[in-house]
PDB file of N, CA and C in Angstrom:
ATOM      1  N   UNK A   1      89.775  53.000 140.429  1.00  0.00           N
ATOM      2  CA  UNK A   1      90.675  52.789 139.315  1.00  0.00           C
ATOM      3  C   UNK A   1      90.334  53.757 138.184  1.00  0.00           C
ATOM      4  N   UNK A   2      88.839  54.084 138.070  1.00  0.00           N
ATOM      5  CA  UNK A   2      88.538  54.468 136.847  1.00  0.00           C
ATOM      6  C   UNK A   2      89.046  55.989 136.691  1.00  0.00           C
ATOM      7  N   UNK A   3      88.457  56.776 138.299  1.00  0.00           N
ATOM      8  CA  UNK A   3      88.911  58.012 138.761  1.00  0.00           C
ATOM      9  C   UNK A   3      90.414  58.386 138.526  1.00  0.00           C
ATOM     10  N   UNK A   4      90.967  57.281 138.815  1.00  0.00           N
ATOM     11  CA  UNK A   4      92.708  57.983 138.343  1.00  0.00           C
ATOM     12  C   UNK A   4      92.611  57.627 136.900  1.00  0.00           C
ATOM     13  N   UNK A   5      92.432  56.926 136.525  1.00  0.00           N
ATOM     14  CA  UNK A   5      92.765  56.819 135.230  1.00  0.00           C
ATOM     15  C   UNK A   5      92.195  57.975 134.173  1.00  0.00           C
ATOM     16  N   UNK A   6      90.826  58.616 134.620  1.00  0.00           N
ATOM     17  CA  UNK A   6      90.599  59.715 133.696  1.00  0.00           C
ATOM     18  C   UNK A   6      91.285  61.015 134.083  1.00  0.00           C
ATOM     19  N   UNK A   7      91.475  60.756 135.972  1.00  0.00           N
ATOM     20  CA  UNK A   7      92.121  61.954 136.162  1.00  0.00           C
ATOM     21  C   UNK A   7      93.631  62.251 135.504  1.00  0.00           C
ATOM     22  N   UNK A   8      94.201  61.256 135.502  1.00  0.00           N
ATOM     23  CA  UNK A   8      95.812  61.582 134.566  1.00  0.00           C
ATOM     24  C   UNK A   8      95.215  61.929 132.985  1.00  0.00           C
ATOM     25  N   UNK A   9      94.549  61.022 132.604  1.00  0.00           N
ATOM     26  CA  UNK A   9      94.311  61.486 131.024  1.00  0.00           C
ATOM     27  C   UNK A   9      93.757  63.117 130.736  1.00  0.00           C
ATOM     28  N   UNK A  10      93.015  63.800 131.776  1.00  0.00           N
ATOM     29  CA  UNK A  10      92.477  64.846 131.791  1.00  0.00           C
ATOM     30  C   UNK A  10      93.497  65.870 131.984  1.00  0.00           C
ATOM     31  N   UNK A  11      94.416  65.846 133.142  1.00  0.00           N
ATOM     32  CA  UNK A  11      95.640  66.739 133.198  1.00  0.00           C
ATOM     33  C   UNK A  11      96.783  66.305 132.416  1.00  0.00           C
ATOM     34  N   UNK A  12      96.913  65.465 131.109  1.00  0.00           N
ATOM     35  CA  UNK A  12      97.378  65.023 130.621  1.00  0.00           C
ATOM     36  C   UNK A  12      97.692  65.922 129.227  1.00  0.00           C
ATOM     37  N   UNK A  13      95.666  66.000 128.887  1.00  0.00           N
ATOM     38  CA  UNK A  13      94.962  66.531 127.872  1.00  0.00           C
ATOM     39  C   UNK A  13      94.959  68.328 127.972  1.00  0.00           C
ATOM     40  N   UNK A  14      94.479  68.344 129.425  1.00  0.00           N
ATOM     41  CA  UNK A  14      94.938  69.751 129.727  1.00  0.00           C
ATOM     42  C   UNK A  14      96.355  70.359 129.210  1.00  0.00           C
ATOM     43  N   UNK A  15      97.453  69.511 129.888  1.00  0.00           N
ATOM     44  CA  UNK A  15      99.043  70.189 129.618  1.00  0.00           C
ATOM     45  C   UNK A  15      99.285  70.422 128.556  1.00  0.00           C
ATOM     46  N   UNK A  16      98.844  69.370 127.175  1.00  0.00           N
ATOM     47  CA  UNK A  16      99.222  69.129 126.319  1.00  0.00           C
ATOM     48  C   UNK A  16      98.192  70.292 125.120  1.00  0.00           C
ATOM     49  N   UNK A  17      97.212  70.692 125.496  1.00  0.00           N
ATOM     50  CA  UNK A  17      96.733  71.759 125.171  1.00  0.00           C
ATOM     51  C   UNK A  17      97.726  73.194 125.226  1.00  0.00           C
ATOM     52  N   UNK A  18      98.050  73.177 126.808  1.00  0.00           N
ATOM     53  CA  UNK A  18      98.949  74.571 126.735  1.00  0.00           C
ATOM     54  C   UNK A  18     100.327  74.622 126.421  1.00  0.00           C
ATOM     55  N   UNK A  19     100.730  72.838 126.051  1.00  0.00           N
ATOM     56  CA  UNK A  19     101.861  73.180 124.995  1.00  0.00           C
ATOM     57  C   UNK A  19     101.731  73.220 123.880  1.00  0.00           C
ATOM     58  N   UNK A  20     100.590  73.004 123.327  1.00  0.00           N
ATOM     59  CA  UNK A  20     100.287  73.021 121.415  1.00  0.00           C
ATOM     60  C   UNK A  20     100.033  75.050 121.560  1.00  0.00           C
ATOM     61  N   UNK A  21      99.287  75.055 122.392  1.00  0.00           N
ATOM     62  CA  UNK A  21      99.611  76.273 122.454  1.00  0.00           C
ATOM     63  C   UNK A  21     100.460  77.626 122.176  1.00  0.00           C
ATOM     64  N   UNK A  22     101.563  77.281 123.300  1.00  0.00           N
ATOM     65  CA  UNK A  22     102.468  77.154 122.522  1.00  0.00           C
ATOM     66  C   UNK A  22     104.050  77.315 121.598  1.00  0.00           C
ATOM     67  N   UNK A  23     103.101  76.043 120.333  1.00  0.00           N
ATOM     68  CA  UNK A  23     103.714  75.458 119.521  1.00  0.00           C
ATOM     69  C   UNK A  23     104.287  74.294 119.817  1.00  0.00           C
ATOM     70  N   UNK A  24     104.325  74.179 120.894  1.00  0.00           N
ATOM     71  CA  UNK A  24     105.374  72.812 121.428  1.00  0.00           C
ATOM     72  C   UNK A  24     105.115  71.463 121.118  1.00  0.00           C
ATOM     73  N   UNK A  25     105.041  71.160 119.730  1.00  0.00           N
ATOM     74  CA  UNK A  25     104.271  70.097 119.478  1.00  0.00           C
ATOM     75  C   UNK A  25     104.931  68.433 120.011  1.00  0.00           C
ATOM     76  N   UNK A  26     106.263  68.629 119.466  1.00  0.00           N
ATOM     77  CA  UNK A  26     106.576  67.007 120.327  1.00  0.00           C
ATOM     78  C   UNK A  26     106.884  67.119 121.959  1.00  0.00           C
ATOM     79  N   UNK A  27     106.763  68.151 122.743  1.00  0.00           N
ATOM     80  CA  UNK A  27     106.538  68.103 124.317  1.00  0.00           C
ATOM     81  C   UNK A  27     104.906  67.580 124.612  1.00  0.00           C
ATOM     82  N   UNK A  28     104.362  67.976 123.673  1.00  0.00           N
ATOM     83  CA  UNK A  28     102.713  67.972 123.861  1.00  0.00           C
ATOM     84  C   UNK A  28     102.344  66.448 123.644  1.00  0.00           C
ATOM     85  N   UNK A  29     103.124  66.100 122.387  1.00  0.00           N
ATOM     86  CA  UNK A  29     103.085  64.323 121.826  1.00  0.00           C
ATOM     87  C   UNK A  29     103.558  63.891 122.646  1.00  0.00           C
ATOM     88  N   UNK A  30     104.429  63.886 123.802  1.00  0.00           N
ATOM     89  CA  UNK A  30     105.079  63.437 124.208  1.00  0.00           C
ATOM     90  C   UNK A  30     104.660  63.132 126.328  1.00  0.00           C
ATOM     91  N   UNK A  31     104.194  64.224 126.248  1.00  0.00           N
ATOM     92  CA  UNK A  31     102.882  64.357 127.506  1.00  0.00           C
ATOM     93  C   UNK A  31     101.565  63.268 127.331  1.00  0.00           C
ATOM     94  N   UNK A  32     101.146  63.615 125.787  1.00  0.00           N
ATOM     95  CA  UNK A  32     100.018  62.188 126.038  1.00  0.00           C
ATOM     96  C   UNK A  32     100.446  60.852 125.968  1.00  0.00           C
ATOM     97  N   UNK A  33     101.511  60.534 125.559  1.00  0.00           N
ATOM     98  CA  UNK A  33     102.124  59.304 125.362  1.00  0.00           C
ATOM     99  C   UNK A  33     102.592  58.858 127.010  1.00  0.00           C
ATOM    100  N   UNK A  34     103.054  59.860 127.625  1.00  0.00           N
ATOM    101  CA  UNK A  34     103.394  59.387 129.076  1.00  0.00           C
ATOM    102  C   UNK A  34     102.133  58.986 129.940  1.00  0.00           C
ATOM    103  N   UNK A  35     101.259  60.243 129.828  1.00  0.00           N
ATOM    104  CA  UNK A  35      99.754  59.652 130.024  1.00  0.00           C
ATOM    105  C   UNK A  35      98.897  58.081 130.061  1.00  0.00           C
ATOM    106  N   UNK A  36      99.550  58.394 128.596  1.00  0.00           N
ATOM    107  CA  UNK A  36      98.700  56.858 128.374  1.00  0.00           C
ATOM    108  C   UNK A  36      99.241  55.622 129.129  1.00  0.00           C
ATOM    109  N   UNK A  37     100.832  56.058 129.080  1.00  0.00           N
ATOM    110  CA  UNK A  37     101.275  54.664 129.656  1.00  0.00           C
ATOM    111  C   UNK A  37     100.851  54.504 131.092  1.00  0.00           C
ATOM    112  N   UNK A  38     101.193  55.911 131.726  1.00  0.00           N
ATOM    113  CA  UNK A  38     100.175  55.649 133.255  1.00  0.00           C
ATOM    114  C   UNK A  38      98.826  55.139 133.243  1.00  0.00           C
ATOM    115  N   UNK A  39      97.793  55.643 132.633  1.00  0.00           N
ATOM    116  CA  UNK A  39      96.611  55.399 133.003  1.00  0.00           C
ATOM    117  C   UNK A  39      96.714  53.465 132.276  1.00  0.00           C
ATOM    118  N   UNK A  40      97.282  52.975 131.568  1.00  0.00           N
ATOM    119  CA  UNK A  40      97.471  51.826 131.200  1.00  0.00           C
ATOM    120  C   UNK A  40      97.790  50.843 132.352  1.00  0.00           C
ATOM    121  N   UNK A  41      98.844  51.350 133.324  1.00  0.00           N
ATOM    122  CA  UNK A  41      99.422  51.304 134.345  1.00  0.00           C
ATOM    123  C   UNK A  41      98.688  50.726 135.147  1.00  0.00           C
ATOM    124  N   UNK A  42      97.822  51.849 135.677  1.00  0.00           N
ATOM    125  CA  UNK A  42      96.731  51.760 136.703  1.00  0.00           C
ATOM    126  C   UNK A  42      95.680  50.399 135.889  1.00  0.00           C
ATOM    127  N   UNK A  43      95.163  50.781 135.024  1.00  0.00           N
ATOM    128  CA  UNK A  43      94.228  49.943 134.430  1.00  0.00           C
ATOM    129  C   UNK A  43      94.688  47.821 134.884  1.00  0.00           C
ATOM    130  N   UNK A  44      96.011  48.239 134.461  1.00  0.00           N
ATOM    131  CA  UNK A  44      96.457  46.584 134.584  1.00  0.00           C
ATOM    132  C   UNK A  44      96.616  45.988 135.848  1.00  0.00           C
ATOM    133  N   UNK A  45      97.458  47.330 136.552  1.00  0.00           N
ATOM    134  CA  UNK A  45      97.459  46.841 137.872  1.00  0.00           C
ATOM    135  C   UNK A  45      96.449  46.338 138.725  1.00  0.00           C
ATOM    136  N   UNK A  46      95.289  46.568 138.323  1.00  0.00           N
ATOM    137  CA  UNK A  46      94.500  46.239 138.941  1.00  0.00           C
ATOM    138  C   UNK A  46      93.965  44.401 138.657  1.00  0.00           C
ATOM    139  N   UNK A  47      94.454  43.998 137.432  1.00  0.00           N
ATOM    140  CA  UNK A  47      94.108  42.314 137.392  1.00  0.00           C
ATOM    141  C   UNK A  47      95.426  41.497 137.739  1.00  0.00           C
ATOM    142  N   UNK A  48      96.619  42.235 138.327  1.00  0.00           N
ATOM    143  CA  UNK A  48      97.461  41.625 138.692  1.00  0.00           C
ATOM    144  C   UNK A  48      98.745  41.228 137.256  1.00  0.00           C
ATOM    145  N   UNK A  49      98.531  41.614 136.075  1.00  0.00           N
ATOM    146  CA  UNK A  49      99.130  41.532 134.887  1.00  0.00           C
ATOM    147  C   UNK A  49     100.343  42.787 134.932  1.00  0.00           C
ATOM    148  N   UNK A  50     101.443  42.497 134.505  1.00  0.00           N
ATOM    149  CA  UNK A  50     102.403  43.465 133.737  1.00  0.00           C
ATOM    150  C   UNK A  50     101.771  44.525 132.823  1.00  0.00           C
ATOM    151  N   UNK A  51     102.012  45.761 132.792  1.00  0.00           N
ATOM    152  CA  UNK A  51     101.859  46.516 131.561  1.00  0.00           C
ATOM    153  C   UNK A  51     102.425  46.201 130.572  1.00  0.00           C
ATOM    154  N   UNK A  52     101.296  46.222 129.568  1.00  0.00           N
ATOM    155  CA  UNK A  52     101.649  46.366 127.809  1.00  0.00           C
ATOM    156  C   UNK A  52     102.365  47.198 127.437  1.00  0.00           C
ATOM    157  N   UNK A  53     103.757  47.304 126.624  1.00  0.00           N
ATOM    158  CA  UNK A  53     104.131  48.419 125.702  1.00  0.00           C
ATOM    159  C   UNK A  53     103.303  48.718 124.349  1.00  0.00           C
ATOM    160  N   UNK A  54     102.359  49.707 124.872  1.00  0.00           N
ATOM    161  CA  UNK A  54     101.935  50.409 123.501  1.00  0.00           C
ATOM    162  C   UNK A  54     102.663  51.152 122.844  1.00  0.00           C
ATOM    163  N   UNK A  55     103.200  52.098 123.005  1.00  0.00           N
ATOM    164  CA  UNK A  55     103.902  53.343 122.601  1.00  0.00           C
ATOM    165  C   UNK A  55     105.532  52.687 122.827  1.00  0.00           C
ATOM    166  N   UNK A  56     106.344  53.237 122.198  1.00  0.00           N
ATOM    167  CA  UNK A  56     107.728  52.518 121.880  1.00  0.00           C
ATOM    168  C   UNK A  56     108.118  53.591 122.639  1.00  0.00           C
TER     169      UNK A  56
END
């Protein structure tokens, strides 16, 4: 569980680097926000619970 979950946040963090890069700032905001909701994803799925909406 833990392995995917850093692995999306890492190519997440990566992408979003080479769109601030650049300039692309709300593609980049917008890459970690998808991120998060995956690795959230994974995290829950695993106690059998629905995902939380963090991010609107």
């Amino acid at each position: 569980m833990y392995q995917k979950m850093y692995t999306t946040l890492f190519n997440a963090i990566t992408d979003a680097l080479n769109l601030m890069e650049d300039r692309d700032y709300p593609a980049a905001k917008l890459r970690l926000m998808s991120a998060q909701r995956e690795a959230e994803e994974v995290y829950i799925s695993e106690d059998g619970q629905p995902p939380l909406e963090i991010c609107p």
